[in-house]
N, C-alpha and C. Protein backbone atom coordinates (compact mmCIF):
# COMPACT_ATOMS: atom_id res chain seq x y z
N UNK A 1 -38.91 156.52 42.14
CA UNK A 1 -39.53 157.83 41.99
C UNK A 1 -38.73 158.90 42.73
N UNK A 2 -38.32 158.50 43.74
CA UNK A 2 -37.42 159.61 44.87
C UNK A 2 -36.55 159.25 44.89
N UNK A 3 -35.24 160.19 45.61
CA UNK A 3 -34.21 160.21 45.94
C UNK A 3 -34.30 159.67 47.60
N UNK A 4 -34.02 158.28 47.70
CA UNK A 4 -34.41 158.18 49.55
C UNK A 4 -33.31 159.04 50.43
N UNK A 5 -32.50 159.50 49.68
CA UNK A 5 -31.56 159.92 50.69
C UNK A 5 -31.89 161.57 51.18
N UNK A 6 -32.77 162.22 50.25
CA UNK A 6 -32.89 163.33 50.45
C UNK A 6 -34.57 163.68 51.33
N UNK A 7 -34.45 164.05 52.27
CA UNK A 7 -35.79 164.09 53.89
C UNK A 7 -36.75 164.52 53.19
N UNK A 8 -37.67 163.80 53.46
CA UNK A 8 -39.21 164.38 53.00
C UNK A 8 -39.58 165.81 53.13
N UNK A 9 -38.93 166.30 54.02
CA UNK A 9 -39.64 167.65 54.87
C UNK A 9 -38.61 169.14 53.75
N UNK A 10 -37.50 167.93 52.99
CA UNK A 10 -36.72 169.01 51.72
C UNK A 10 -37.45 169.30 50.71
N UNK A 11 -38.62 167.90 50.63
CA UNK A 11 -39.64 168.13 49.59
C UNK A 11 -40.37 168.61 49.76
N UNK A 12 -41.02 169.05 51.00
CA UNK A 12 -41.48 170.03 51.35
C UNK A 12 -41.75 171.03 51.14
N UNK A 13 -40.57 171.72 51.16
CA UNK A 13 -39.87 173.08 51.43
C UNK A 13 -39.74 172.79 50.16
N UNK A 14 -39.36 172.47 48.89
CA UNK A 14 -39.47 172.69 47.30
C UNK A 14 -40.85 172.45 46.73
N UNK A 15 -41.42 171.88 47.65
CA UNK A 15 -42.87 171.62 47.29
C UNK A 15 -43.69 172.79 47.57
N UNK A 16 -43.63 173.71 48.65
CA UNK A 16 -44.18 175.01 48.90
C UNK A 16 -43.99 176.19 48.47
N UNK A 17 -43.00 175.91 47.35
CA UNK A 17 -42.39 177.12 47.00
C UNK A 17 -43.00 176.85 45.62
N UNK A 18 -42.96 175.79 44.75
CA UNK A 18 -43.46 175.36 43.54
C UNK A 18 -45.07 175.49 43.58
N UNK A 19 -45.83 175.58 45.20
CA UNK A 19 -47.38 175.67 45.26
C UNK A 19 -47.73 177.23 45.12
N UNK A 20 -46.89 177.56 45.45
CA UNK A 20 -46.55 179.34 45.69
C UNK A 20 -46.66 180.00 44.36
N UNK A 21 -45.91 179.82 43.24
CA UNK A 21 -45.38 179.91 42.37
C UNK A 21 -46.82 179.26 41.26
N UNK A 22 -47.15 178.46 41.62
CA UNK A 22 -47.91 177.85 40.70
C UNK A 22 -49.48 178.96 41.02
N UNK A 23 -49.78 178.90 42.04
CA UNK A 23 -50.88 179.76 42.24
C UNK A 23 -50.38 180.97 41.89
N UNK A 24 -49.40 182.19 41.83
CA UNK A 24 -48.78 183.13 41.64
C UNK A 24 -49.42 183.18 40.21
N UNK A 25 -48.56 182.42 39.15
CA UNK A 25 -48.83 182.68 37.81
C UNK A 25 -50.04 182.06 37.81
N UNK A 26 -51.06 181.69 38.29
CA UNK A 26 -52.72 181.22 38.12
C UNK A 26 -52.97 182.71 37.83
N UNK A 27 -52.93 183.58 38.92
CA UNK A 27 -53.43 184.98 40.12
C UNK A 27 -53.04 186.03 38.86
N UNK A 28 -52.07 186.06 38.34
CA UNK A 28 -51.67 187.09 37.37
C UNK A 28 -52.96 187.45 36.02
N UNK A 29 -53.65 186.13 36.08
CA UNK A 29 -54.62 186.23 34.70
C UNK A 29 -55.68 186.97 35.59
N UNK A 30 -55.85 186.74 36.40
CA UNK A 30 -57.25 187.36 37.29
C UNK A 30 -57.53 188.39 37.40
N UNK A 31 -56.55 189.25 37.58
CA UNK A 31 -56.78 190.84 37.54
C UNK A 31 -55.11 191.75 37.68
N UNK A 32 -55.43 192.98 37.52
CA UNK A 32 -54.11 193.65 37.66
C UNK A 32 -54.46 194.29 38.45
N UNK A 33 -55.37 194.05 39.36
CA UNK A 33 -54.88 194.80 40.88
C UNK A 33 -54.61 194.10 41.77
N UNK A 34 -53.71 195.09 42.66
CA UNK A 34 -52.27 194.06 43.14
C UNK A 34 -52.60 193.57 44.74
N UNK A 35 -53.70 194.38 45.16
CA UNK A 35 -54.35 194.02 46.13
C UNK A 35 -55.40 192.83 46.10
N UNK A 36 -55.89 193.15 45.32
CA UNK A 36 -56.96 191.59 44.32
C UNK A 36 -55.83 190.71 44.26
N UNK A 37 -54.82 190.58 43.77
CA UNK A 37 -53.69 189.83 43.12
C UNK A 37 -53.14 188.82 44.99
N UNK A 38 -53.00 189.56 45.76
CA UNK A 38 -52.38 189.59 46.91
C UNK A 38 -53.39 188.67 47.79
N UNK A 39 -54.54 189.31 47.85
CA UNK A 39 -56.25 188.65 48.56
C UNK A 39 -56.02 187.35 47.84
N UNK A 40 -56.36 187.20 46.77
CA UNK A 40 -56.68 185.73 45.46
C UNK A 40 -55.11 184.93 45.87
N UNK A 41 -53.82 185.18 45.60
CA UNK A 41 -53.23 184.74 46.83
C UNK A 41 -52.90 184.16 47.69
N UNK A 42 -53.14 184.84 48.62
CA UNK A 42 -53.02 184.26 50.46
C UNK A 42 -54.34 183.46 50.52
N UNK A 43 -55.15 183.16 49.83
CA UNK A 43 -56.34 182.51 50.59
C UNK A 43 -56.30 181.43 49.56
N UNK A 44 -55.28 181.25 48.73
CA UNK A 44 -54.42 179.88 48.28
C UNK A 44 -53.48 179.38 49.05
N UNK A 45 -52.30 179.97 49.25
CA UNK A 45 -51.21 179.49 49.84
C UNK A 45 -51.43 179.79 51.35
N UNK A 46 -51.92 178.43 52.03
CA UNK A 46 -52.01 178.71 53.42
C UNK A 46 -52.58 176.95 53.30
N UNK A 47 -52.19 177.15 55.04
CA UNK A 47 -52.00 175.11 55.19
C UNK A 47 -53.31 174.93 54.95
N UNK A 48 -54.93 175.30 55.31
CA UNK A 48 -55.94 174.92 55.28
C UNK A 48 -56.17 174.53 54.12
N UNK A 49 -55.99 175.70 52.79
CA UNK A 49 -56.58 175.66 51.14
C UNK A 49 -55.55 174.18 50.99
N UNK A 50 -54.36 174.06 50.86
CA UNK A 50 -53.38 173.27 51.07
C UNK A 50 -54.06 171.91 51.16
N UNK A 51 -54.31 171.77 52.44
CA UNK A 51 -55.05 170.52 52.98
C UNK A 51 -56.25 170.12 52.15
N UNK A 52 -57.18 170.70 51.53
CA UNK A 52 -58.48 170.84 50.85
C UNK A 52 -57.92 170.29 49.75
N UNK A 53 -56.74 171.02 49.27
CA UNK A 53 -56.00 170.17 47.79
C UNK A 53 -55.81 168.93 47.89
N UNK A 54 -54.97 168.65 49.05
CA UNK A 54 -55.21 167.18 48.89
C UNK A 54 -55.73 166.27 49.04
N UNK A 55 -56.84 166.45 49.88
CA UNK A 55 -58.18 165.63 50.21
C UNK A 55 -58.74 165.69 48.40
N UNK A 56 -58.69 166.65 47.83
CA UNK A 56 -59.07 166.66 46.59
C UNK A 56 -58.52 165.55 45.51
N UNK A 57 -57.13 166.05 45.78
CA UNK A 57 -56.48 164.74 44.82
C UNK A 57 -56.13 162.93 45.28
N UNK A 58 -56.61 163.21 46.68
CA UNK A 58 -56.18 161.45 47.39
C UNK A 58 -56.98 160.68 46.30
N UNK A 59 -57.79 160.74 46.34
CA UNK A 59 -58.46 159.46 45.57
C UNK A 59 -57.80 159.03 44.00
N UNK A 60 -57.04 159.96 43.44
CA UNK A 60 -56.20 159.90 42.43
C UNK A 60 -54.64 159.44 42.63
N UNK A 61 -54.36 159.39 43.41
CA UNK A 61 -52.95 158.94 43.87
C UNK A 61 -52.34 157.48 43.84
N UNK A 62 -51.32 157.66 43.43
CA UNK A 62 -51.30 155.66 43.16
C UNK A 62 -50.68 155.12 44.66
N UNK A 63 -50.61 154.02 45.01
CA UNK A 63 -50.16 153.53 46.06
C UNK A 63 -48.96 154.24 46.83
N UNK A 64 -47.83 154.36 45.89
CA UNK A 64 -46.93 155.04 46.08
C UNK A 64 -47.02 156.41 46.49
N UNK A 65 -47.62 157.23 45.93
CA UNK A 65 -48.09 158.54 46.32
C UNK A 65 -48.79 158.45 47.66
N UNK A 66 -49.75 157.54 47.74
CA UNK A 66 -50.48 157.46 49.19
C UNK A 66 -49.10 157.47 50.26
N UNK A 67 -48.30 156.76 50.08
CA UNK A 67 -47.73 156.42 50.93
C UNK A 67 -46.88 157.29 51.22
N UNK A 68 -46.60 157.88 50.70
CA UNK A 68 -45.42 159.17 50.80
C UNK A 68 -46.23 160.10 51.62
N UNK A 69 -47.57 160.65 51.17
CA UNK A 69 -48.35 161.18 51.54
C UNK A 69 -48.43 161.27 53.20
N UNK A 70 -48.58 160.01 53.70
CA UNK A 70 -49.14 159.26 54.99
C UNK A 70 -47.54 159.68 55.40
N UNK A 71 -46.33 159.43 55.24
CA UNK A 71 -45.17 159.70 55.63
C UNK A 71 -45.12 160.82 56.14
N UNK A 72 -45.53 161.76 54.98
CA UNK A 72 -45.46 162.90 55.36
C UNK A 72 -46.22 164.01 56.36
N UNK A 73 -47.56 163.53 56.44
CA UNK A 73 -48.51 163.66 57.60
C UNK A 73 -47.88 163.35 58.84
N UNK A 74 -47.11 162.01 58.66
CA UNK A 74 -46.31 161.87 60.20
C UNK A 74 -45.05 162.63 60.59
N UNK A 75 -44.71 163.75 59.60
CA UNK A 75 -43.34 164.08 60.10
C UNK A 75 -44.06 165.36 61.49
N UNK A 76 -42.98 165.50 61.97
CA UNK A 76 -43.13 166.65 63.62
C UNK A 76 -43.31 167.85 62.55
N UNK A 77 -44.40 168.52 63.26
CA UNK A 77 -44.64 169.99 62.73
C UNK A 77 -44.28 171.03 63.72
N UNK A 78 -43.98 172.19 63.35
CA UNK A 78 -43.76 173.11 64.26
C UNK A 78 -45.37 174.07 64.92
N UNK A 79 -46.34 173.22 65.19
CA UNK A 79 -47.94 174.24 65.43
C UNK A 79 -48.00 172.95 66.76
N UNK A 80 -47.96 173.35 67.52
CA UNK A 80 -48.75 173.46 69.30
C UNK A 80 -49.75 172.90 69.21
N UNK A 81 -50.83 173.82 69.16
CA UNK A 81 -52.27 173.73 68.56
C UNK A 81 -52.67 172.61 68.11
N UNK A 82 -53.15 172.10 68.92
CA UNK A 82 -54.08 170.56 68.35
C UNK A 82 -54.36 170.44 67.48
N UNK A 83 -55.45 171.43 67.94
CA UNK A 83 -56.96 171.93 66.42
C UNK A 83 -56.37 172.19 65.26
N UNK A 84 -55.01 172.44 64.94
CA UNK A 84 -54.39 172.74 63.52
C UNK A 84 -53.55 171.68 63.16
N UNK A 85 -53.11 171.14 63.94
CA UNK A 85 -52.05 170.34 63.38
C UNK A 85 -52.58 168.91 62.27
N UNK A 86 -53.91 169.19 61.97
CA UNK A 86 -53.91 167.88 61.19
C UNK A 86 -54.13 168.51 60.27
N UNK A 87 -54.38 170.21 59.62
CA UNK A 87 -54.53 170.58 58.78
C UNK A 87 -52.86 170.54 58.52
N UNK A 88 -52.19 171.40 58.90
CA UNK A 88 -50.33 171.25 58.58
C UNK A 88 -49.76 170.54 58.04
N UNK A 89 -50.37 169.33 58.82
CA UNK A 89 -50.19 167.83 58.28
C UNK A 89 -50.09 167.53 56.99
N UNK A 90 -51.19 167.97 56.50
CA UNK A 90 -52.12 167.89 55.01
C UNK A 90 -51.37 168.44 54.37
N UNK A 91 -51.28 169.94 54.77
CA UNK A 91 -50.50 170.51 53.91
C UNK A 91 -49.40 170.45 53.48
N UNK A 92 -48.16 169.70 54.46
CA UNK A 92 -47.23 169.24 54.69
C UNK A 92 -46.99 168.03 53.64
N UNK A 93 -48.14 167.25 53.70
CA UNK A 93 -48.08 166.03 52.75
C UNK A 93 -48.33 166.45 50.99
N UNK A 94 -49.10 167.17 51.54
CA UNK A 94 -48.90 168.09 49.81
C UNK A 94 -48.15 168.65 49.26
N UNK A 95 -47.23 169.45 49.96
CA UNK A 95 -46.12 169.71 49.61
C UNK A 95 -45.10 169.08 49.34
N UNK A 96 -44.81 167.81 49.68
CA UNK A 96 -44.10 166.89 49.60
C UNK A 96 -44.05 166.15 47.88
N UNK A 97 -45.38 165.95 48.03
CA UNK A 97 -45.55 165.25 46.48
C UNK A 97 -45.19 166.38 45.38
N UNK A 98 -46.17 167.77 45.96
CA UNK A 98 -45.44 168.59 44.55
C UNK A 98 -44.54 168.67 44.52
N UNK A 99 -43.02 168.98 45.84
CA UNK A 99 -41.60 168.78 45.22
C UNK A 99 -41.13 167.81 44.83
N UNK A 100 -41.61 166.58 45.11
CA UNK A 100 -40.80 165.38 44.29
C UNK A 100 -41.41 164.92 43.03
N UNK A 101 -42.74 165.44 42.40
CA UNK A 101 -43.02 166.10 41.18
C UNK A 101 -42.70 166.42 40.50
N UNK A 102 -42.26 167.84 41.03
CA UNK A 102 -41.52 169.05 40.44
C UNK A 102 -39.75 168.25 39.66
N UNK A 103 -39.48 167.16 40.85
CA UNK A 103 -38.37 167.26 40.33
C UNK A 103 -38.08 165.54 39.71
N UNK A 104 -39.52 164.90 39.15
CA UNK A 104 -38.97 163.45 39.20
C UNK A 104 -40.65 163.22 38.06
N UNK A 105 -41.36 163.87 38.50
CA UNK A 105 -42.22 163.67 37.51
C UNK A 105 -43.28 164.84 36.97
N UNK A 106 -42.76 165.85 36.36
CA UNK A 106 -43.51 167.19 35.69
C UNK A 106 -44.87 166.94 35.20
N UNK A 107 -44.82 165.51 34.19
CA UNK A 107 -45.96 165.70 33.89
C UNK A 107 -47.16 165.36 34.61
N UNK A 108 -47.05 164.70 35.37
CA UNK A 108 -47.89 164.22 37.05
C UNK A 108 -48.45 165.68 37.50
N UNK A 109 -47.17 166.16 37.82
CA UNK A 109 -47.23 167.71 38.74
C UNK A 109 -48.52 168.38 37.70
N UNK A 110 -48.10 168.25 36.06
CA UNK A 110 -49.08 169.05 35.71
C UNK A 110 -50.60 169.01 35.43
N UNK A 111 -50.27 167.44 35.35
CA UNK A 111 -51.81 166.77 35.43
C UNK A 111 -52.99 167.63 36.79
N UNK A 112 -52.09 167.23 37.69
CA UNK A 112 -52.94 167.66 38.62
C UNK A 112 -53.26 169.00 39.20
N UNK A 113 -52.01 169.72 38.54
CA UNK A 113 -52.28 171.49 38.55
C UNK A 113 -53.37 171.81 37.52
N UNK A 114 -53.71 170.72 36.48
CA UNK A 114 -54.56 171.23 35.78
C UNK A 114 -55.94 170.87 36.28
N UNK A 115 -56.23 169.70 37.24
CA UNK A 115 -57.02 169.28 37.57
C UNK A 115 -57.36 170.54 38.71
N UNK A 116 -56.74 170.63 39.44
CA UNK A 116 -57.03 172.10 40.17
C UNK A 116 -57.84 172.89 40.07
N UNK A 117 -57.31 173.54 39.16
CA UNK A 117 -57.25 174.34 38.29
C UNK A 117 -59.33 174.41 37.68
N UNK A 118 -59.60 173.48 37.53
CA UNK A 118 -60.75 173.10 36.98
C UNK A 118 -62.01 172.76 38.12
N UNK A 119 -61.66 173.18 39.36
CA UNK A 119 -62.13 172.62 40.58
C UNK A 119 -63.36 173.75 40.62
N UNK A 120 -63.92 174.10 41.59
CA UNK A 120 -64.75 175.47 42.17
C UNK A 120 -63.85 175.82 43.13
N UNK A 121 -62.76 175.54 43.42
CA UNK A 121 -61.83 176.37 44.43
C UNK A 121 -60.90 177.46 43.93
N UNK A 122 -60.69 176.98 42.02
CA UNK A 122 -59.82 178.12 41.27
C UNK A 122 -61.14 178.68 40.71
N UNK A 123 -62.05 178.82 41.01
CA UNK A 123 -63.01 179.40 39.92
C UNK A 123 -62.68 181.03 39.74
């Protein structure tokens, strides 16, 4: 499924940009004001909503996915803060799967953007 040679924390960082992007063009149907657009947004892309996603999709994940997942929860985060760092975590691990998704299995990625998508969190 992955490239082992390339660091979890790269999938990451392609994984947060593809979560970005994916909520972006969600946000565009919602309204054309750009402040609405901006609000609807940021109160997607942020480690907490993040974390909520994937507590959402764990129970759907095949072994393999778990495990990447759990990998990725363990990498060093840059937050101090106790009280946050297991949300980061989360989010961290989510990001992970959507970049190696993004770049190894699309239709996965879209399954579950559609599942999202269908939640009370995109309502």
């Amino acid at each position: 499924m992955l490239n082992e040679s390339v660091p979890l924390r790269n999938y990451a960082h392609l994984g947060d940009a593809v979560w970005e992007i994916f909520v972006r063009e969600y946000t565009i149907n919602k309204t054309s004001n750009i402040k609405t657009l901006h609000k609807i947004t940021t109160a997607k892309v942020n480690a907490g909503f993040q974390s909520d996603m994937l507590n959402l999709i764990m129970p759907e994940l095949t072994d393999e996915e778990k495990d990447l997942a759990r990998r990725a929860r363990n990498l060093p985060i840059p937050v101090a803060r106790r009280n946050i760092q297991q949300v980061y975590r989360c989010a961290t691990a989510l990001e992970v799967l959507l970049g190696i998704w993004y770049l190894h299995d699309k239709q996965r990625l879209n399954y579950f953007f559609e599942k999202l998508k269908q939640t009370e969190f995109f309502s």
